[in-house]
PDB file of N, CA and C in Angstrom:
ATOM      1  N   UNK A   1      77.423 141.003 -29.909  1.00  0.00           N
ATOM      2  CA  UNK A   1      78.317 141.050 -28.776  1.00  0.00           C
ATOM      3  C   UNK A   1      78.737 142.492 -28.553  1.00  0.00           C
ATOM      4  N   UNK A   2      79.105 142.840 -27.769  1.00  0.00           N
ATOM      5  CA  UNK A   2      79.032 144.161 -26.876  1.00  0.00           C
ATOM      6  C   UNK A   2      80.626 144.492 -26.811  1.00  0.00           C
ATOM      7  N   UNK A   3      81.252 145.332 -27.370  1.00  0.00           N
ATOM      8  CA  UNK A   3      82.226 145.519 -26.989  1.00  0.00           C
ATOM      9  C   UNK A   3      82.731 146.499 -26.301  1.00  0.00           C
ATOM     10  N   UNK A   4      84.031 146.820 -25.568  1.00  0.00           N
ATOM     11  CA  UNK A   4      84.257 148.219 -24.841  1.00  0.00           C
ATOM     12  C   UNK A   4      85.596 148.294 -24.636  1.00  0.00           C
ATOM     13  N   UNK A   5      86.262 149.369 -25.017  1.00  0.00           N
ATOM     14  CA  UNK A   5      87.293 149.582 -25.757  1.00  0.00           C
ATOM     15  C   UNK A   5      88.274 150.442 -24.188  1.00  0.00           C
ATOM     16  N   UNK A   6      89.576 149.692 -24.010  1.00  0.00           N
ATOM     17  CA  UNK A   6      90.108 150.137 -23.017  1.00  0.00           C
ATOM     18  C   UNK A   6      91.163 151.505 -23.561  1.00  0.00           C
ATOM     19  N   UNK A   7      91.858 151.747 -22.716  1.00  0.00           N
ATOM     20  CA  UNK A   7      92.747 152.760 -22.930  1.00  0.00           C
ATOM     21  C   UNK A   7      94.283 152.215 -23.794  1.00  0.00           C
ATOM     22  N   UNK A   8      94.230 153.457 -24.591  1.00  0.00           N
ATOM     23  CA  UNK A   8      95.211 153.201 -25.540  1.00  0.00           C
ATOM     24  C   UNK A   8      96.603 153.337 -24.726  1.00  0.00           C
ATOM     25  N   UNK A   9      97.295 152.156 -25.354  1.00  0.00           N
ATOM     26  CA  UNK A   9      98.529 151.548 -24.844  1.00  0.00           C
ATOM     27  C   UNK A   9      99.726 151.819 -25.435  1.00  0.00           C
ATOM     28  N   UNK A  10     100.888 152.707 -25.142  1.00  0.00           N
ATOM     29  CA  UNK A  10     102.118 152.802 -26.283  1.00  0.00           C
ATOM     30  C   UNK A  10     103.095 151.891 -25.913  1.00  0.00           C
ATOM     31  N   UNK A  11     103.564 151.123 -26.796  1.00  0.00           N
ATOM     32  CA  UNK A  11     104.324 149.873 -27.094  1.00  0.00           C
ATOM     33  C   UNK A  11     105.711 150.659 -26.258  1.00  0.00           C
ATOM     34  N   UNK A  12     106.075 149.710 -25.610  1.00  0.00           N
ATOM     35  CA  UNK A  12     107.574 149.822 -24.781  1.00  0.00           C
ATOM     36  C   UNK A  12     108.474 149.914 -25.945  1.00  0.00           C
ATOM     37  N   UNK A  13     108.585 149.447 -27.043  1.00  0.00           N
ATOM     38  CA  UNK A  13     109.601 149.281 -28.016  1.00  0.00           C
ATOM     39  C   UNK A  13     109.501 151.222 -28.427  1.00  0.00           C
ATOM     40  N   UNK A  14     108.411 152.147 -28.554  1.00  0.00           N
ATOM     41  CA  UNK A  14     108.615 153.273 -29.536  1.00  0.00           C
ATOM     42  C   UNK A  14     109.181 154.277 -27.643  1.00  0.00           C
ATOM     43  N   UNK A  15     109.254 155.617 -28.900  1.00  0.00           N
ATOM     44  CA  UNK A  15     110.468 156.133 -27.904  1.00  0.00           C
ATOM     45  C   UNK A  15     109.350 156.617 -27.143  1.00  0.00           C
ATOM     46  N   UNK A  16     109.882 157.546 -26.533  1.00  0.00           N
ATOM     47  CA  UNK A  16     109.391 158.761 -24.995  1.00  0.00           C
ATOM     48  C   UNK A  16     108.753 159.953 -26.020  1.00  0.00           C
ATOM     49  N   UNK A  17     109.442 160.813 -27.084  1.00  0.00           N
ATOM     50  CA  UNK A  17     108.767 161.512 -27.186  1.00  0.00           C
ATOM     51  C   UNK A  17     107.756 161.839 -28.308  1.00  0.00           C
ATOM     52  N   UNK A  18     106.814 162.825 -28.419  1.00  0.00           N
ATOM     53  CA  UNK A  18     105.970 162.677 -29.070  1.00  0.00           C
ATOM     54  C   UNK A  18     105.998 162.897 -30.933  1.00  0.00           C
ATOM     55  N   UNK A  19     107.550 163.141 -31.155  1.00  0.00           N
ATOM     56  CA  UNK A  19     107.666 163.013 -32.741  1.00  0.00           C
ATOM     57  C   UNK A  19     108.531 161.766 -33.281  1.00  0.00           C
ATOM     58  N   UNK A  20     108.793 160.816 -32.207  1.00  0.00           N
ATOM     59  CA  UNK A  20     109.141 159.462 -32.861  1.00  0.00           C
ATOM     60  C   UNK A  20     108.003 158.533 -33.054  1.00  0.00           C
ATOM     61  N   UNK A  21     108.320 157.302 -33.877  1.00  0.00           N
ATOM     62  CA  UNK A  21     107.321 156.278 -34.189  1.00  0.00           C
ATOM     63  C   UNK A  21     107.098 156.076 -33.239  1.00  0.00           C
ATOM     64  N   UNK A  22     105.948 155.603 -33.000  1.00  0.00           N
ATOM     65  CA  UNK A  22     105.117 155.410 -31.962  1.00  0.00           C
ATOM     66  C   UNK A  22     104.112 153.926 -32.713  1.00  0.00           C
ATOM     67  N   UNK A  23     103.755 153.269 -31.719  1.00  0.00           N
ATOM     68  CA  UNK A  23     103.013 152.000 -32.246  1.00  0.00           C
ATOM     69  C   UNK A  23     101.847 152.331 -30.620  1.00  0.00           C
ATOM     70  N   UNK A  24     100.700 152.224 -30.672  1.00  0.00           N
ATOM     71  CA  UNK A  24      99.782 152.410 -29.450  1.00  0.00           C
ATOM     72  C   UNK A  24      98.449 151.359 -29.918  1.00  0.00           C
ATOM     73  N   UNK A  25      97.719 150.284 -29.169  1.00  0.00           N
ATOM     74  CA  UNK A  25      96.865 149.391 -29.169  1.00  0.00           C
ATOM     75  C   UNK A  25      96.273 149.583 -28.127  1.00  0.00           C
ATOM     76  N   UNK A  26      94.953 149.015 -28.141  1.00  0.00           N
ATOM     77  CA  UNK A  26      93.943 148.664 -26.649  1.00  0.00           C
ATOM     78  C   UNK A  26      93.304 147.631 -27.151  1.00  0.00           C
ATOM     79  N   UNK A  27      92.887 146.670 -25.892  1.00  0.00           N
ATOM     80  CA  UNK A  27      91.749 145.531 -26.100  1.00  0.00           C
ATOM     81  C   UNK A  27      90.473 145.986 -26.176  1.00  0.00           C
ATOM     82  N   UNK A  28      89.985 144.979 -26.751  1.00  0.00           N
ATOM     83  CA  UNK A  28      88.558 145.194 -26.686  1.00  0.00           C
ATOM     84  C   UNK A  28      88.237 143.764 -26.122  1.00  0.00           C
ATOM     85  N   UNK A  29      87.102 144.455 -24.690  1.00  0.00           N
ATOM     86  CA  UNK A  29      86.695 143.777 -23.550  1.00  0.00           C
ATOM     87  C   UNK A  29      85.223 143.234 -24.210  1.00  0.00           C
ATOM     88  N   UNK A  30      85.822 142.126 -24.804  1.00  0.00           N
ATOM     89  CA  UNK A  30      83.929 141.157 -25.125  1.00  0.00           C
ATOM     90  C   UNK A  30      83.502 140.605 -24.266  1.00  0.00           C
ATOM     91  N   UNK A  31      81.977 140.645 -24.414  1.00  0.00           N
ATOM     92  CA  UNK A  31      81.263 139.915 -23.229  1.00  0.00           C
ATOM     93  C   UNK A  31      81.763 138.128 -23.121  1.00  0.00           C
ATOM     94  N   UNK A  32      81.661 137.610 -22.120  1.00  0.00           N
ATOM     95  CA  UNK A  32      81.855 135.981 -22.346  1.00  0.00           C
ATOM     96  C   UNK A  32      80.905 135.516 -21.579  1.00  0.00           C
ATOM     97  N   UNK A  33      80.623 134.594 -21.943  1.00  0.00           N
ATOM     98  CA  UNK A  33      79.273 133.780 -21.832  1.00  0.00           C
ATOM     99  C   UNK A  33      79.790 133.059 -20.667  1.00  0.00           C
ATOM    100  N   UNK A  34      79.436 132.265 -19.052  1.00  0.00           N
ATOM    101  CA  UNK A  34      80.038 131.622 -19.057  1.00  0.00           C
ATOM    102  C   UNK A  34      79.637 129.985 -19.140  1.00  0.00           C
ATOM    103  N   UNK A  35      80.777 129.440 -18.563  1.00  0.00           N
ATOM    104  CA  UNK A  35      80.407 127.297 -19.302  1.00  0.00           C
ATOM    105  C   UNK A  35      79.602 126.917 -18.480  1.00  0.00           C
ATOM    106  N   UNK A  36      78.940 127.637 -17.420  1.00  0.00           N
ATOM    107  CA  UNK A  36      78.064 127.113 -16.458  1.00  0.00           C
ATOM    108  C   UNK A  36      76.675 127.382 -17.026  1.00  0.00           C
ATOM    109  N   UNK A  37      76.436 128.029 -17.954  1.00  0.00           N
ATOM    110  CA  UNK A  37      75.248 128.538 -18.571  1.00  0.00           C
ATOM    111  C   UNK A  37      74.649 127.594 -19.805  1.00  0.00           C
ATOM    112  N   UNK A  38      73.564 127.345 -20.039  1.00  0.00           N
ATOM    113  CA  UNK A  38      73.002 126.737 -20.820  1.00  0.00           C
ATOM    114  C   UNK A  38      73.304 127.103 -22.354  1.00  0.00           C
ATOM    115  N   UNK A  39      72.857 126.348 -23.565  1.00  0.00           N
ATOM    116  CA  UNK A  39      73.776 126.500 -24.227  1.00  0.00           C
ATOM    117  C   UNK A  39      72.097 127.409 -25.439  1.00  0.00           C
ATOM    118  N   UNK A  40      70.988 127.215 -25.057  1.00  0.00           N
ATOM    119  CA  UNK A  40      70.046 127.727 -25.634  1.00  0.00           C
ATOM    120  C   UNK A  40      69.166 129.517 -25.160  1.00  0.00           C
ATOM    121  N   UNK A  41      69.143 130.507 -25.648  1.00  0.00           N
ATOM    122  CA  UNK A  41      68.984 131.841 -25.722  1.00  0.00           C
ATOM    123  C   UNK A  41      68.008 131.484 -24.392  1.00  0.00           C
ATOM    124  N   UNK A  42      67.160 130.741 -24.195  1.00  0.00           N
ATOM    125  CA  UNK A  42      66.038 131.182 -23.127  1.00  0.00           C
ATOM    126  C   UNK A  42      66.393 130.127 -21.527  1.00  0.00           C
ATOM    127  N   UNK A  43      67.969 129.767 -21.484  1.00  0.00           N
ATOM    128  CA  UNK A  43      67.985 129.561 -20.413  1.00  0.00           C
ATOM    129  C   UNK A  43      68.723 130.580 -19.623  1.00  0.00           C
ATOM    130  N   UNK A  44      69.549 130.330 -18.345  1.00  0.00           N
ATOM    131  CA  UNK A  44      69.926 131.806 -16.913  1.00  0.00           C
ATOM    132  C   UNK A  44      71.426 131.359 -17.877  1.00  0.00           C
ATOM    133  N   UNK A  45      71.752 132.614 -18.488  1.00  0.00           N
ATOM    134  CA  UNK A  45      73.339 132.729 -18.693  1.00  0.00           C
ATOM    135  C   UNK A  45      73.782 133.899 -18.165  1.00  0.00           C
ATOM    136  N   UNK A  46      74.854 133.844 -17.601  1.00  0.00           N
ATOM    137  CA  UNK A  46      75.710 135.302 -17.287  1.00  0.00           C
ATOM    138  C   UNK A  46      77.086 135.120 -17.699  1.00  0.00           C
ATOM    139  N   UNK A  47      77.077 136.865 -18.436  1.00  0.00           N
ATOM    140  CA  UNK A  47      78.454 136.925 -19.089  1.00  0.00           C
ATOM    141  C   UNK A  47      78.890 137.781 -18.231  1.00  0.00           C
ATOM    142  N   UNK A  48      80.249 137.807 -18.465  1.00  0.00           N
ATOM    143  CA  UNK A  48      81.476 139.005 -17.939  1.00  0.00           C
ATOM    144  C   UNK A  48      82.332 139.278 -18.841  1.00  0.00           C
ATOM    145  N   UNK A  49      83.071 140.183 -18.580  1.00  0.00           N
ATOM    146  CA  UNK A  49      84.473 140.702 -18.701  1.00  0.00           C
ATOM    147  C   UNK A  49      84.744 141.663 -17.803  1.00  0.00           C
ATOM    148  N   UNK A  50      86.110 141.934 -18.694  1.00  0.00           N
ATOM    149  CA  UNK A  50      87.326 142.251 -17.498  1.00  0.00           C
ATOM    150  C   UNK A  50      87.566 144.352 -18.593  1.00  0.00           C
ATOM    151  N   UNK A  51      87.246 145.342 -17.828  1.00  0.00           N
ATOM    152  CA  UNK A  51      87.503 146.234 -18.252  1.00  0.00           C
ATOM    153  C   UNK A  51      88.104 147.052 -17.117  1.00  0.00           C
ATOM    154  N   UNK A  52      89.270 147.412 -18.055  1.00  0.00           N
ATOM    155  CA  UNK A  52      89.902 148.508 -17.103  1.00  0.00           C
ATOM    156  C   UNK A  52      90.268 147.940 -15.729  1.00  0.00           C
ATOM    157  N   UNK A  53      90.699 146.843 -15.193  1.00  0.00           N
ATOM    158  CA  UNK A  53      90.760 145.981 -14.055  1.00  0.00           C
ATOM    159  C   UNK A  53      89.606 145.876 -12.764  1.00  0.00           C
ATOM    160  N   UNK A  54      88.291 145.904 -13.652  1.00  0.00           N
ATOM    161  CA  UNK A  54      86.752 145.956 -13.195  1.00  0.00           C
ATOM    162  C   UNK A  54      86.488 144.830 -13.831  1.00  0.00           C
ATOM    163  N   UNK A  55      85.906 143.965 -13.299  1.00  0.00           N
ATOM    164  CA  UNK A  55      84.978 142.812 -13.822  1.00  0.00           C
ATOM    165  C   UNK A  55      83.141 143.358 -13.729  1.00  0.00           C
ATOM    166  N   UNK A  56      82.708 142.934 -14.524  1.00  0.00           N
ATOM    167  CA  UNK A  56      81.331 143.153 -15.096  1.00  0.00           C
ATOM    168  C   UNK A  56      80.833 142.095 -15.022  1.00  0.00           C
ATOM    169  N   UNK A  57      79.549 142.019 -14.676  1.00  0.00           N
ATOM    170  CA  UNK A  57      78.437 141.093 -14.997  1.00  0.00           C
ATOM    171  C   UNK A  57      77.120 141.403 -15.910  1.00  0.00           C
ATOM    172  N   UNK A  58      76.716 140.232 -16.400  1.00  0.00           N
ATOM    173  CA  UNK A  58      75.154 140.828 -16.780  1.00  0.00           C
ATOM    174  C   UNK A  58      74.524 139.384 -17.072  1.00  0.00           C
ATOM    175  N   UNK A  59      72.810 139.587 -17.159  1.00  0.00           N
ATOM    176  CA  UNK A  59      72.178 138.513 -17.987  1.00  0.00           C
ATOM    177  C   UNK A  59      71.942 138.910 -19.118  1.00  0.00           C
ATOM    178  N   UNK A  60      72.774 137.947 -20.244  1.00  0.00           N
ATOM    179  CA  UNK A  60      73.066 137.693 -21.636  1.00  0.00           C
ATOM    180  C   UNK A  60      71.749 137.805 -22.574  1.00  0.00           C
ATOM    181  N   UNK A  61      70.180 136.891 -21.921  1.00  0.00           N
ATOM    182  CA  UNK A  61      69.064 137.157 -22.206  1.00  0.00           C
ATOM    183  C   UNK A  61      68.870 138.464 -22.458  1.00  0.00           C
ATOM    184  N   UNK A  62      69.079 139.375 -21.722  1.00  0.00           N
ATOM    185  CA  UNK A  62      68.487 140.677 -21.986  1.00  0.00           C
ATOM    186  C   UNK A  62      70.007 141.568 -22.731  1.00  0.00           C
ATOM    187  N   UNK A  63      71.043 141.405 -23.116  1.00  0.00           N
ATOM    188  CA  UNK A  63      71.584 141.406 -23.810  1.00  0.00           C
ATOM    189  C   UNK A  63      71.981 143.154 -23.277  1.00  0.00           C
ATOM    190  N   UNK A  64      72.346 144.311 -24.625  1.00  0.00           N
ATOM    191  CA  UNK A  64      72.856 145.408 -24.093  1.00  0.00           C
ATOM    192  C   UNK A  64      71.670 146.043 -23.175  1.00  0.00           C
ATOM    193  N   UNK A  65      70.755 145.719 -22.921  1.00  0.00           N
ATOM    194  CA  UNK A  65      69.587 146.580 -21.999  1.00  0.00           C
ATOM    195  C   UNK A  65      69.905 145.945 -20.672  1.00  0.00           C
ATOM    196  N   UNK A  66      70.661 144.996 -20.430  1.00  0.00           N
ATOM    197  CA  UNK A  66      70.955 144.403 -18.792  1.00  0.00           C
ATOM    198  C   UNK A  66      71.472 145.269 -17.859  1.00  0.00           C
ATOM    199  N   UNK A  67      70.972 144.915 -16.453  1.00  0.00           N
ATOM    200  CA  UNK A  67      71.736 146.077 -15.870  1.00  0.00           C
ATOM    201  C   UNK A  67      73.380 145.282 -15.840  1.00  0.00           C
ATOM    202  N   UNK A  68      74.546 145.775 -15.527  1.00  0.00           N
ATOM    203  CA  UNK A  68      75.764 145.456 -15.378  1.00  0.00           C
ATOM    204  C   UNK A  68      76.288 145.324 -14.175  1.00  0.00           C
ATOM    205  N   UNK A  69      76.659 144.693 -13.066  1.00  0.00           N
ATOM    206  CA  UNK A  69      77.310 144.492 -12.299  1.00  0.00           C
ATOM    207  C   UNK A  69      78.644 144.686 -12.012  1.00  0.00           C
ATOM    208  N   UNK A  70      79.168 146.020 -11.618  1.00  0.00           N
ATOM    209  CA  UNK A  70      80.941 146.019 -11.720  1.00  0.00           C
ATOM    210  C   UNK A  70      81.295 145.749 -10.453  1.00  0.00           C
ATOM    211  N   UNK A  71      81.948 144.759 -10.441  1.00  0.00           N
ATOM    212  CA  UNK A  71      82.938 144.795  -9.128  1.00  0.00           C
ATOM    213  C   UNK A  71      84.250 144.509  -9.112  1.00  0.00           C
ATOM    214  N   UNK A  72      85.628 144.985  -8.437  1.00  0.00           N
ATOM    215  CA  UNK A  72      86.730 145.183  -8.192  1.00  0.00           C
ATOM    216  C   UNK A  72      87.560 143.611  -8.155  1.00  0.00           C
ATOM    217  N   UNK A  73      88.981 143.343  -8.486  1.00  0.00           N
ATOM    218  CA  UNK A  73      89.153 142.500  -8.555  1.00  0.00           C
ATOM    219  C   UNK A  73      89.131 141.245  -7.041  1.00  0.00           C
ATOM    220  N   UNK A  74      89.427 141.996  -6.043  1.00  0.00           N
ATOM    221  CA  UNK A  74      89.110 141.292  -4.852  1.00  0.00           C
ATOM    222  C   UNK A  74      88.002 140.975  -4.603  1.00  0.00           C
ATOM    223  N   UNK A  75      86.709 142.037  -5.261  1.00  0.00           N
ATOM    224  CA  UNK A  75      85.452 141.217  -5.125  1.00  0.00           C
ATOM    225  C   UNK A  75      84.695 140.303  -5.768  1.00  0.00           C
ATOM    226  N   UNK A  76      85.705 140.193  -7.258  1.00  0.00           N
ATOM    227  CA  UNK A  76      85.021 139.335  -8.005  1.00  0.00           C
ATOM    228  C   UNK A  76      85.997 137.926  -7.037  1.00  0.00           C
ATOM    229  N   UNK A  77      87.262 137.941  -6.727  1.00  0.00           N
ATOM    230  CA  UNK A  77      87.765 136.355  -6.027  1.00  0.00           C
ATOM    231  C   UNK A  77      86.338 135.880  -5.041  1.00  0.00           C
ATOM    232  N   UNK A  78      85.886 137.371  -3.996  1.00  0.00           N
ATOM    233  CA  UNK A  78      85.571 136.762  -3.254  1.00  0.00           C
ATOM    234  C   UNK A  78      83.802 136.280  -3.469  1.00  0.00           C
ATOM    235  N   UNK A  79      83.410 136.393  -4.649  1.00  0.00           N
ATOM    236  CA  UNK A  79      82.371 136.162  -5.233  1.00  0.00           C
ATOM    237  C   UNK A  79      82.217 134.760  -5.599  1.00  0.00           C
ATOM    238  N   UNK A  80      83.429 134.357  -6.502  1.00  0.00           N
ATOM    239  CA  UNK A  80      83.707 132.922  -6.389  1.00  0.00           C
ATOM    240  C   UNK A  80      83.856 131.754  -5.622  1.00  0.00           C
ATOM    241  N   UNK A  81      84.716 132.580  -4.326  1.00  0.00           N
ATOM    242  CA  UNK A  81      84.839 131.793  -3.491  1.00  0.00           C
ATOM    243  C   UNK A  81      83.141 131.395  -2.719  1.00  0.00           C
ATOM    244  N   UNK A  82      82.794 132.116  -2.562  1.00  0.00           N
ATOM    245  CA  UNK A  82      81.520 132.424  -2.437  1.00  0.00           C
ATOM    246  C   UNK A  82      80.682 130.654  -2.408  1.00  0.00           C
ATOM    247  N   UNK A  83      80.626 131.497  -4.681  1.00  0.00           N
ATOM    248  CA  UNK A  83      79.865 130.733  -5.236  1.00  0.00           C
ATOM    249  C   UNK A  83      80.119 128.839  -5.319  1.00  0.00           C
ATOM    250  N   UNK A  84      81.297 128.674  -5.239  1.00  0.00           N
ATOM    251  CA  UNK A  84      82.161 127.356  -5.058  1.00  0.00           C
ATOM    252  C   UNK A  84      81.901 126.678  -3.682  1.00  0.00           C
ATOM    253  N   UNK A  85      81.719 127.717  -2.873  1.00  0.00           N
ATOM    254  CA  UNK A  85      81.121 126.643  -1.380  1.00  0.00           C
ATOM    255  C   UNK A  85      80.163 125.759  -1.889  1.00  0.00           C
TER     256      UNK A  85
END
């Protein structure tokens, strides 16, 4: 699984400046398979995630060599809506 590491985050609880405790985290954006996809390596699966408020696509078959699909959050709604007609 493919991971991709967002921007580091400083916790609202530590202070403002840069010689107090400080606590800072980021997610890591894994690919997800989705439930519409077959459940065996050689059928059409496509994964996504959500990086940096970009959604991604790819086919899972071809794994990190896929090309990636980024699109914006209004275009992934209107992708769905789309696909749901």
């Amino acid at each position: 699984m493919t991971h991709v590491t967002g921007p580091w985050r400083k916790s609202s609880r530590s202070g403002q400046s840069n010689g107090t405790a400080c606590v800072e985290a980021r997610a890591v954006a894994t690919w997800r398979k989705s439930s519409r996809s077959g459940q065996s390596n050689g059928t059409n699966c496509v994964e996504a995630r959500l990086v940096e408020a970009t959604f991604q696509l790819r086919d899972s078959k071809l794994g990190d060599g896929s090309p990636t699909l980024a699109m914006t959050n209004s275009d992934w709604r209107g992708l769905l809506t789309l696909i749901r007609r």
